[in-house]
N, C-alpha and C. Protein backbone atom coordinates (compact mmCIF):
# COMPACT_ATOMS: atom_id res chain seq x y z
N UNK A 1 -18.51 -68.58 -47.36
CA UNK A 1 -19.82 -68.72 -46.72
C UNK A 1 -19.94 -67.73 -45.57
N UNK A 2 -20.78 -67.26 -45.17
CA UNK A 2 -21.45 -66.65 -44.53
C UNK A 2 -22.01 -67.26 -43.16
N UNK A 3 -21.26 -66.68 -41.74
CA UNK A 3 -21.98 -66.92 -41.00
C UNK A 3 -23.19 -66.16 -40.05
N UNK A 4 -24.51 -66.69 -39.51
CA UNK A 4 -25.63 -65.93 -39.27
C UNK A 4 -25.93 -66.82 -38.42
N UNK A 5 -27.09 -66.83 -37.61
CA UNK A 5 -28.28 -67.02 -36.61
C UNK A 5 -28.99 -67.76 -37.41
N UNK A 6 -29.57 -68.86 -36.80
CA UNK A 6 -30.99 -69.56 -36.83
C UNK A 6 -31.88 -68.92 -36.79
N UNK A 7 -32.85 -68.92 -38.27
CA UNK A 7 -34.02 -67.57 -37.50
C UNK A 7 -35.18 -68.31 -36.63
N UNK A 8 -34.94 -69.89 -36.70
CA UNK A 8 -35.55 -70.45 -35.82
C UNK A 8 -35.31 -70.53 -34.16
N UNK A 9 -33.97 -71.52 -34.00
CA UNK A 9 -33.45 -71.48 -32.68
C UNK A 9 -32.31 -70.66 -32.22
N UNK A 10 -31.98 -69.68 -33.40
CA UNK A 10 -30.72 -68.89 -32.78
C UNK A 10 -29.45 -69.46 -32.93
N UNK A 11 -28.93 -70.77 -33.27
CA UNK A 11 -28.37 -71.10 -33.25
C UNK A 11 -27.15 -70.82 -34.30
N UNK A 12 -25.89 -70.23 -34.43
CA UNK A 12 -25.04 -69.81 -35.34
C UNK A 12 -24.57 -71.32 -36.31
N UNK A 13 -24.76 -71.20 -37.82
CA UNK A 13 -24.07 -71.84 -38.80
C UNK A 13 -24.19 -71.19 -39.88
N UNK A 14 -23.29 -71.70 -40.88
CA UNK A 14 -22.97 -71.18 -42.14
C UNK A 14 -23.91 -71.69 -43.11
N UNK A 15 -24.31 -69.98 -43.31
CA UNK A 15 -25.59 -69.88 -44.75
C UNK A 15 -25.63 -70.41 -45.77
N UNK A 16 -26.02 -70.95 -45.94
CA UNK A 16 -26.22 -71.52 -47.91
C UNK A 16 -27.52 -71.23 -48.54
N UNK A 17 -27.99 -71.77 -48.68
CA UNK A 17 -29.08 -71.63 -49.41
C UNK A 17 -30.64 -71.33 -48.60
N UNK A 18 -30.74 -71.92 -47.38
CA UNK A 18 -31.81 -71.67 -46.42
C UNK A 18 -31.51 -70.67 -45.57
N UNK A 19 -33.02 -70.22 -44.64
CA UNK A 19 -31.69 -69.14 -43.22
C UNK A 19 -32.05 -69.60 -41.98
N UNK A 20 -32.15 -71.20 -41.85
CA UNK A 20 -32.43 -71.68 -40.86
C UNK A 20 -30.85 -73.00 -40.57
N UNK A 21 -30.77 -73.73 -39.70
CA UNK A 21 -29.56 -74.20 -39.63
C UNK A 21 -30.10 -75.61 -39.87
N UNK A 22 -29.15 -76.92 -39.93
CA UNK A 22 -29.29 -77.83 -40.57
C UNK A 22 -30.27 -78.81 -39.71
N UNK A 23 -30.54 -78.45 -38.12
CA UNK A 23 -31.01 -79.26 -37.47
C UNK A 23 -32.19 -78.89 -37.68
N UNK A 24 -32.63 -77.69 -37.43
CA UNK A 24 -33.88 -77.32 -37.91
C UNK A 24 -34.52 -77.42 -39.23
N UNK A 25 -33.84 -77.62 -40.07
CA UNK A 25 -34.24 -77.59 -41.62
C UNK A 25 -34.83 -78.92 -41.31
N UNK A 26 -34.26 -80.21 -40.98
CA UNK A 26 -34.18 -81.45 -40.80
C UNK A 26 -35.56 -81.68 -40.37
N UNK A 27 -35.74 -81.30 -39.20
CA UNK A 27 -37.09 -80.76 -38.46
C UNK A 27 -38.42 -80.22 -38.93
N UNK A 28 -38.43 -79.16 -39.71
CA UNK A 28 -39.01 -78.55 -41.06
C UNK A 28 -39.44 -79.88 -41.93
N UNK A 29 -38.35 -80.63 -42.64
CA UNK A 29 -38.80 -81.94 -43.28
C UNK A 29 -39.38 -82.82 -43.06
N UNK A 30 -39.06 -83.33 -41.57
CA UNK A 30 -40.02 -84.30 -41.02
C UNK A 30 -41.30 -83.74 -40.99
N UNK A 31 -41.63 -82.31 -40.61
CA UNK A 31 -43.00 -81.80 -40.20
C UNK A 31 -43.94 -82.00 -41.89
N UNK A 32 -43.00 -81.59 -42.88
CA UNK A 32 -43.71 -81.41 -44.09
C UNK A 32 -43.77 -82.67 -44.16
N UNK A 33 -43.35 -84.08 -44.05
CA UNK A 33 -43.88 -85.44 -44.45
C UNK A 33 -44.78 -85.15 -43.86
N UNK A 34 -44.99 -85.57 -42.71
CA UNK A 34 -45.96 -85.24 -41.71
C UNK A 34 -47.23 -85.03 -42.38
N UNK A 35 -47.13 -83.44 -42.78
CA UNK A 35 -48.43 -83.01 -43.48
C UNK A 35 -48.82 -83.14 -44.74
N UNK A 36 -47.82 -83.74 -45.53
CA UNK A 36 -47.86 -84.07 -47.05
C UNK A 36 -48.55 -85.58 -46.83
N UNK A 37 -47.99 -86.60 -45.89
CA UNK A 37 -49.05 -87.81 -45.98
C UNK A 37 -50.29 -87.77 -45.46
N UNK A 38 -50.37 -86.68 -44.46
CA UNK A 38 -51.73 -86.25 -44.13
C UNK A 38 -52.64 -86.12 -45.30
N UNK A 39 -52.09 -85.01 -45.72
CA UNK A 39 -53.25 -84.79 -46.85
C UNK A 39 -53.63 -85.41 -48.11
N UNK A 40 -52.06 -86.13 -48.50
CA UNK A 40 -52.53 -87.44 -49.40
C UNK A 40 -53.67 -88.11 -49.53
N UNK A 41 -54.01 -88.68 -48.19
CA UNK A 41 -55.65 -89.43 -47.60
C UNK A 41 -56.91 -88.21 -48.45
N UNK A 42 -57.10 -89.39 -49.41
CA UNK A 42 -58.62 -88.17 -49.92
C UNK A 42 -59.55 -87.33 -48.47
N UNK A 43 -59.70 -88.14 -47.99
CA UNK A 43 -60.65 -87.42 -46.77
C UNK A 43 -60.02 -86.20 -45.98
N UNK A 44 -59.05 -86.06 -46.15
CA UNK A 44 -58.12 -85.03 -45.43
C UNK A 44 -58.28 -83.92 -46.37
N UNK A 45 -58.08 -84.07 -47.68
CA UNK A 45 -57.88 -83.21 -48.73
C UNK A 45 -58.97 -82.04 -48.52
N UNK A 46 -59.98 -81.66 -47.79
CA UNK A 46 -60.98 -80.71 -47.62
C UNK A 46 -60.73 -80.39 -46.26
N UNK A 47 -59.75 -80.41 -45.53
CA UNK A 47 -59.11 -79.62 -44.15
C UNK A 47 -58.91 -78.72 -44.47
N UNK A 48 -59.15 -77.81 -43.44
CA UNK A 48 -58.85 -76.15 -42.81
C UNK A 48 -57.22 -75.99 -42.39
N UNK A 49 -56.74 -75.04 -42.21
CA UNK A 49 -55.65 -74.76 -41.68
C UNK A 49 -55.67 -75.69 -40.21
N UNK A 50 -56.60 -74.94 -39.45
CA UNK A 50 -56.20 -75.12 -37.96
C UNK A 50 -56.30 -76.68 -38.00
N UNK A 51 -57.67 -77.73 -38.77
CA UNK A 51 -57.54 -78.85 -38.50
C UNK A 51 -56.54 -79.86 -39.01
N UNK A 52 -55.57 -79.15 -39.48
CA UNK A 52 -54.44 -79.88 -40.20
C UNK A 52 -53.66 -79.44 -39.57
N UNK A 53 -53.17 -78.26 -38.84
CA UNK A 53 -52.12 -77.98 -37.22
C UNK A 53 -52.50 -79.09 -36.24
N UNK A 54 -53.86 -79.12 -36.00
CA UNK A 54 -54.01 -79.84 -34.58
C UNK A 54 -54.27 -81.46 -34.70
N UNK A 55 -54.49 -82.17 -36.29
CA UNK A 55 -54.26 -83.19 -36.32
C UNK A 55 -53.18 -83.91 -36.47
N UNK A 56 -52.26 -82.82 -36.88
CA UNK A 56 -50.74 -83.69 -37.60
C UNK A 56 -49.43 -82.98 -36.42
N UNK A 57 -50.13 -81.97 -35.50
CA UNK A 57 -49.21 -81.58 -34.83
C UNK A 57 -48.38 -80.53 -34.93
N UNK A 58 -48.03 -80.11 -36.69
CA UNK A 58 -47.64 -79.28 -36.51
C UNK A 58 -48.06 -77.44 -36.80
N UNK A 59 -47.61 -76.83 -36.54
CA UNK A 59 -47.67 -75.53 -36.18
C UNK A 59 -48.29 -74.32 -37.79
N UNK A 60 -49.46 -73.84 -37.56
CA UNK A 60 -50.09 -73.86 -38.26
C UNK A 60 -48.97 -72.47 -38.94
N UNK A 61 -48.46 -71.83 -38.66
CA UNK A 61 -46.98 -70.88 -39.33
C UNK A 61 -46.29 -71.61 -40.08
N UNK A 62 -45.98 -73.34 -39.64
CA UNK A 62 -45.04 -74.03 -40.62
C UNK A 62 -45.50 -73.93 -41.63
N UNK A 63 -46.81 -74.79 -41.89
CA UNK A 63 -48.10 -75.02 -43.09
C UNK A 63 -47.79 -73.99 -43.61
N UNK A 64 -48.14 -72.89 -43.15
CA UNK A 64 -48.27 -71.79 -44.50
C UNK A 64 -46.79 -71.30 -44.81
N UNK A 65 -46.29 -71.72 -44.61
CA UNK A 65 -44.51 -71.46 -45.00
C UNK A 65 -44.67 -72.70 -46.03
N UNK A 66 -44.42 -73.81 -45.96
CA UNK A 66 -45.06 -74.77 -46.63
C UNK A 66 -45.97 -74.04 -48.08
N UNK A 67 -46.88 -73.77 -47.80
CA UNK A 67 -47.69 -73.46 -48.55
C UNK A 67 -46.94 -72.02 -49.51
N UNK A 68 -46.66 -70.89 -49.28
CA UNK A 68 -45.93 -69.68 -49.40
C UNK A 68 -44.92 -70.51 -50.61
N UNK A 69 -44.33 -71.75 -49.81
CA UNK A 69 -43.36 -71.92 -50.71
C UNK A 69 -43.36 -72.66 -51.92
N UNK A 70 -45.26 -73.05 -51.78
CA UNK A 70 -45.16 -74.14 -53.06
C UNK A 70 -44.92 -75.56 -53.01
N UNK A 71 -45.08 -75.63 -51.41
CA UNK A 71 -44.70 -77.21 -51.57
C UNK A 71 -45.79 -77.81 -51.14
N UNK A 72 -46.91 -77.11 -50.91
CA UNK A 72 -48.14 -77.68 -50.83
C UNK A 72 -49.06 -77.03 -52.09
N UNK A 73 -49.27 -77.68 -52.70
CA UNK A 73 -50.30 -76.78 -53.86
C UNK A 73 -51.97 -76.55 -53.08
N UNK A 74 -52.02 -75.55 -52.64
CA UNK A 74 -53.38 -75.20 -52.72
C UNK A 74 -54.07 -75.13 -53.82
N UNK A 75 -54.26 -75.44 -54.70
CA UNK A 75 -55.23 -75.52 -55.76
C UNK A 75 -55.87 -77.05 -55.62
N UNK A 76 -54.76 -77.81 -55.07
CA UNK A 76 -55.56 -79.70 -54.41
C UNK A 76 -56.22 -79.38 -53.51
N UNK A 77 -56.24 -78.28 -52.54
CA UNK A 77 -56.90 -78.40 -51.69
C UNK A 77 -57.98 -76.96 -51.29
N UNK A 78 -59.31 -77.32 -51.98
CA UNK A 78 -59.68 -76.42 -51.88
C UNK A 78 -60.23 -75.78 -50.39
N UNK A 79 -60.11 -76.28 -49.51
CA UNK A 79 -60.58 -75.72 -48.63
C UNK A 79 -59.33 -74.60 -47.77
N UNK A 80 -57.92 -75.01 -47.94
CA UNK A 80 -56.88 -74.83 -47.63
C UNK A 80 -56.56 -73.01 -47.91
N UNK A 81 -56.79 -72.08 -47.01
CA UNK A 81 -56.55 -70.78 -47.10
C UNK A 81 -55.82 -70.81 -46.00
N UNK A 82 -55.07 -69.42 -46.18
CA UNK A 82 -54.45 -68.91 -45.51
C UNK A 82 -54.25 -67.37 -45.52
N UNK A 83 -53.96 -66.42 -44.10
CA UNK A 83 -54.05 -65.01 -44.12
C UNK A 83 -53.23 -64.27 -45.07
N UNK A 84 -53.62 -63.27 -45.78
CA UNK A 84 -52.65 -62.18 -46.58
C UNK A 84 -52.38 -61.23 -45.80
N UNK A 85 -51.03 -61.10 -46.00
CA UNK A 85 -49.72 -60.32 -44.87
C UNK A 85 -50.21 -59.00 -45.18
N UNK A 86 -51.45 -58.48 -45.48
CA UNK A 86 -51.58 -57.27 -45.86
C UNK A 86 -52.75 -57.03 -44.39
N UNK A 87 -53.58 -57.11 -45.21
CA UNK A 87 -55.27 -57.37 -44.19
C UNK A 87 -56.03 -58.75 -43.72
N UNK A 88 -55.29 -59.66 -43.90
CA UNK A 88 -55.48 -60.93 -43.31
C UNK A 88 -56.68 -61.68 -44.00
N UNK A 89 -56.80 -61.09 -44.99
CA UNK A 89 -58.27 -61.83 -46.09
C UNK A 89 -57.82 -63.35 -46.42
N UNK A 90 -58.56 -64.20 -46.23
CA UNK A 90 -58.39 -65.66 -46.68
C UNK A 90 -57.81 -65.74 -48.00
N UNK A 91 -57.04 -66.18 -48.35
CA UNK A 91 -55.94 -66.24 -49.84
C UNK A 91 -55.55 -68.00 -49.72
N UNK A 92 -54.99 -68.50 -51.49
CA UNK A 92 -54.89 -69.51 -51.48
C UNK A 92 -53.62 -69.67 -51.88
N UNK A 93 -52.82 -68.30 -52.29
CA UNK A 93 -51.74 -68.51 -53.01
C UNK A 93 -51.19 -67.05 -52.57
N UNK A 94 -49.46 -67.18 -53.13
CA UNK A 94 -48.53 -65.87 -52.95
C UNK A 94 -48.95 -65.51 -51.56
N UNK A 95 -48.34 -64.06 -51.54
CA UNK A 95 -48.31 -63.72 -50.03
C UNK A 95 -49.48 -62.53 -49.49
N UNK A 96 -49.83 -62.13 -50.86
CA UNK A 96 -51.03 -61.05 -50.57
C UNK A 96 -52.56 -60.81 -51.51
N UNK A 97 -53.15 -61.02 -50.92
CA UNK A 97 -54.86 -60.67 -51.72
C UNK A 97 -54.61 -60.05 -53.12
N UNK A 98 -55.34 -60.30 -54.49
CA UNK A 98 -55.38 -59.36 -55.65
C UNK A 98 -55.84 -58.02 -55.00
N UNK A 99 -56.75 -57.96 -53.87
CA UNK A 99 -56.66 -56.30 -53.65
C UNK A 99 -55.94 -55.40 -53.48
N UNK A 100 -55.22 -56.18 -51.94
CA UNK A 100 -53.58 -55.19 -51.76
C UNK A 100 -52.63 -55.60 -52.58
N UNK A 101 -52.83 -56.36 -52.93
CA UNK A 101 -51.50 -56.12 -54.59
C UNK A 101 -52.24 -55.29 -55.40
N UNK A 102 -52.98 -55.01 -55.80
CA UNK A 102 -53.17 -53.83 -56.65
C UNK A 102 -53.56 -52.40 -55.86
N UNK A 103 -53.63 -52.46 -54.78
CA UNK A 103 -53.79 -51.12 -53.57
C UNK A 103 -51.71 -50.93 -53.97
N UNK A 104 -51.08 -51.80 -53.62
CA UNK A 104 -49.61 -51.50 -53.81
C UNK A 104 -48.87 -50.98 -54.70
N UNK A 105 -49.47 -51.45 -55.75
CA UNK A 105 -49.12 -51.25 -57.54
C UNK A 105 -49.53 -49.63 -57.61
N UNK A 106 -50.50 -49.74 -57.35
CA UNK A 106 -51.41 -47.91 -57.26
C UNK A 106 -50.68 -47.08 -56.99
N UNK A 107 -50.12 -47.33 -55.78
CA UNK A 107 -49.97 -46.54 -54.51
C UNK A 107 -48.41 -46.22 -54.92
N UNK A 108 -47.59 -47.51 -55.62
CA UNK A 108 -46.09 -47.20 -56.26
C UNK A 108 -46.13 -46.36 -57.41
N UNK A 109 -47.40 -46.44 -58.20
CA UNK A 109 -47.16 -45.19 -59.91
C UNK A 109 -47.71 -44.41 -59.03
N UNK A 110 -48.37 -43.93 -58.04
CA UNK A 110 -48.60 -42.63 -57.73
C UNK A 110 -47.36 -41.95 -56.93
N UNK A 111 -46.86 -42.16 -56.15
CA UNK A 111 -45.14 -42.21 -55.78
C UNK A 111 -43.99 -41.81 -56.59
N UNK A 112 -44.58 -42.54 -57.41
CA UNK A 112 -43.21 -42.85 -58.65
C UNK A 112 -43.99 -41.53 -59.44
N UNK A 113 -44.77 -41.09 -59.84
CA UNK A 113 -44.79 -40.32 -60.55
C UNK A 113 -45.33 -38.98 -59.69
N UNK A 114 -45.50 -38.85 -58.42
CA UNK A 114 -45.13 -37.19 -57.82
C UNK A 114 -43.77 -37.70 -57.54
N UNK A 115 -42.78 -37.71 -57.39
CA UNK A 115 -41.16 -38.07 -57.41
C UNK A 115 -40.62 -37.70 -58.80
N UNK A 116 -41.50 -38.01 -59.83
CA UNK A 116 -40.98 -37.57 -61.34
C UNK A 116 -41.45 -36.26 -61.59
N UNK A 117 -42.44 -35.73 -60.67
CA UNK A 117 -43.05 -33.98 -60.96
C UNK A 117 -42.18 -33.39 -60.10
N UNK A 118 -41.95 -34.07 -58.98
CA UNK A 118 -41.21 -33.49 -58.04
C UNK A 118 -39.51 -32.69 -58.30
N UNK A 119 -39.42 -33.76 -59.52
CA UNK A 119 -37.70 -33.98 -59.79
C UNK A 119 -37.92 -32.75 -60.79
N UNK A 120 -38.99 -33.19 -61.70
CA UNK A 120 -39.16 -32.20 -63.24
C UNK A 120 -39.42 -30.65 -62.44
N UNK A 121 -39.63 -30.56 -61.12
CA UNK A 121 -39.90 -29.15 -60.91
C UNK A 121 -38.91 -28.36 -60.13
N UNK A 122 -38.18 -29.53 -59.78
CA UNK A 122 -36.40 -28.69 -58.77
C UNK A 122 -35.96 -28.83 -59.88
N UNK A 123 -36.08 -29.17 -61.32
CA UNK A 123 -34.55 -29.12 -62.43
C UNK A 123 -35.24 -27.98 -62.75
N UNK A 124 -36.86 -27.41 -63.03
CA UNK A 124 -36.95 -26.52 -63.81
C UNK A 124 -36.44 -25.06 -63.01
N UNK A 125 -36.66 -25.38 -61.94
CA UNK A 125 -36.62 -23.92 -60.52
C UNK A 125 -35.08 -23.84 -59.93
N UNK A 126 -34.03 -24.81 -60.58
CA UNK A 126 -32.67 -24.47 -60.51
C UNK A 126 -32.17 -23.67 -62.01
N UNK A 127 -32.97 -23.21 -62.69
CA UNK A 127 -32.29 -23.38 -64.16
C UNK A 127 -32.51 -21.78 -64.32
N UNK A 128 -31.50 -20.92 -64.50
CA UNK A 128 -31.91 -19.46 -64.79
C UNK A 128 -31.65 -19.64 -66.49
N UNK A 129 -32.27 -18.62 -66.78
CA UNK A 129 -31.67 -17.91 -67.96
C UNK A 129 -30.87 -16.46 -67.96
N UNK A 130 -30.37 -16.39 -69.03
CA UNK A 130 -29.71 -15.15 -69.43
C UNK A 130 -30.15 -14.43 -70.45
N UNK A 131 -30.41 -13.35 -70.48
CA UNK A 131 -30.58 -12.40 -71.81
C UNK A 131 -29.71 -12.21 -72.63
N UNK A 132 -29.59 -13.23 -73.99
CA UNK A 132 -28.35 -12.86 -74.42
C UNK A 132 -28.57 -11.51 -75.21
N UNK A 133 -29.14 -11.23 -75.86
CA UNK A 133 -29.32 -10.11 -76.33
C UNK A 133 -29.31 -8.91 -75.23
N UNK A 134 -27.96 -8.11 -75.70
CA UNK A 134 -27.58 -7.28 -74.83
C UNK A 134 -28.25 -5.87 -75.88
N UNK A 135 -29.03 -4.75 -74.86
CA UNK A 135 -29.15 -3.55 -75.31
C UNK A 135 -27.82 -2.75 -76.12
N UNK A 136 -27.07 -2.55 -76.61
CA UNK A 136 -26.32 -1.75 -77.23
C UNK A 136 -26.92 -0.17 -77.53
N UNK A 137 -26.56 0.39 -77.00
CA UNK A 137 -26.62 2.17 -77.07
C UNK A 137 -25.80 2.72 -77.16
C-alpha cells in the first residue's frame, strides 16, 4: 500500500481505493445520507444545487462530487445541474457539456493528425537517395 495525503484534511494514510483518509470518507457518508434522504421527500426532488447546500448543510462541491460520481442520479432530478469543468454551462451528467466534449475530440484529430504530417514530413526530408545507375565511360 501506498502512503499519501488527505486531499481533504492533509492528513497522511494508506491508499486503497479512495484518495481521501478514512475519517473523512466517513464524513463524506454521513453528508451523502444527509442529501440522499433529503431528496427522497417528493417535494425536494425539484431543488437547485444551492437550495440543497443550504438546506441539508452540506457543501455544494460535495453534491456535485456526489453527483460526478453517480451516486445521485440526476435524471430523478430534473432541476438538479451542475457547472461543466470546461465553460461552466449548466450540465446534468459527466464532467463536461456535449459542446466542449466535442470542441476536445476536434481539437485531438486535428493534433493527432498535423503530428502524423508532421512525422510523414521529417521521415520524408531525412531520406536521401542514390543514383544507382552509375555513368560508365
Amino acid at each position: 500500500m501506498e502512503l499519501t495525503n488527505c486531499a481533504n484534511c492533509g492528513a497522511v494514510f494508506a491508499k486503497n481505493v479512495v484518495d481521501i483518509c478514512p475519517k473523512c470518507y466517513r464524513e463524506e457518508e454521513k453528508a451523502f445520507e444527509i442529501v440522499y434522504k433529503y431528496l427522497r421527500q417528493q417535494k425536494n426532488r425539484s431543488a437547485v444545487l444551492h437550495e440543497i447546500a443550504e438546506d441539508t448543510g452540506v457543501e455544494e462541491d460535495l453534491i456535485i462530487k456526489f453527483l460526478k460520481q453517480n451516486r445521485l442520479r440526476s435524471a430523478n432530478l430534473p432541476q438538479l445541474h451542475y457547472p461543466c469543468e470546461s465553460c461552466g454551462k449548466p450540465i446534468t451528467e459527466k464532467t463536461l457539456c456535449s459542446s466542449c466534449s466535442s470542441r476536445i475530440v476536434s481539437d485531438w484529430s486535428t493534433a493527432k493528425q498535423e503530428v502524423e504530417e508532421t512525422k510523414s514530413e521529417s521521415e520524408l526530408g531525412s531520406s536521401y537517395y542514390i543514383d544507382v545507375k552509375k555513368n560508365k565511360n
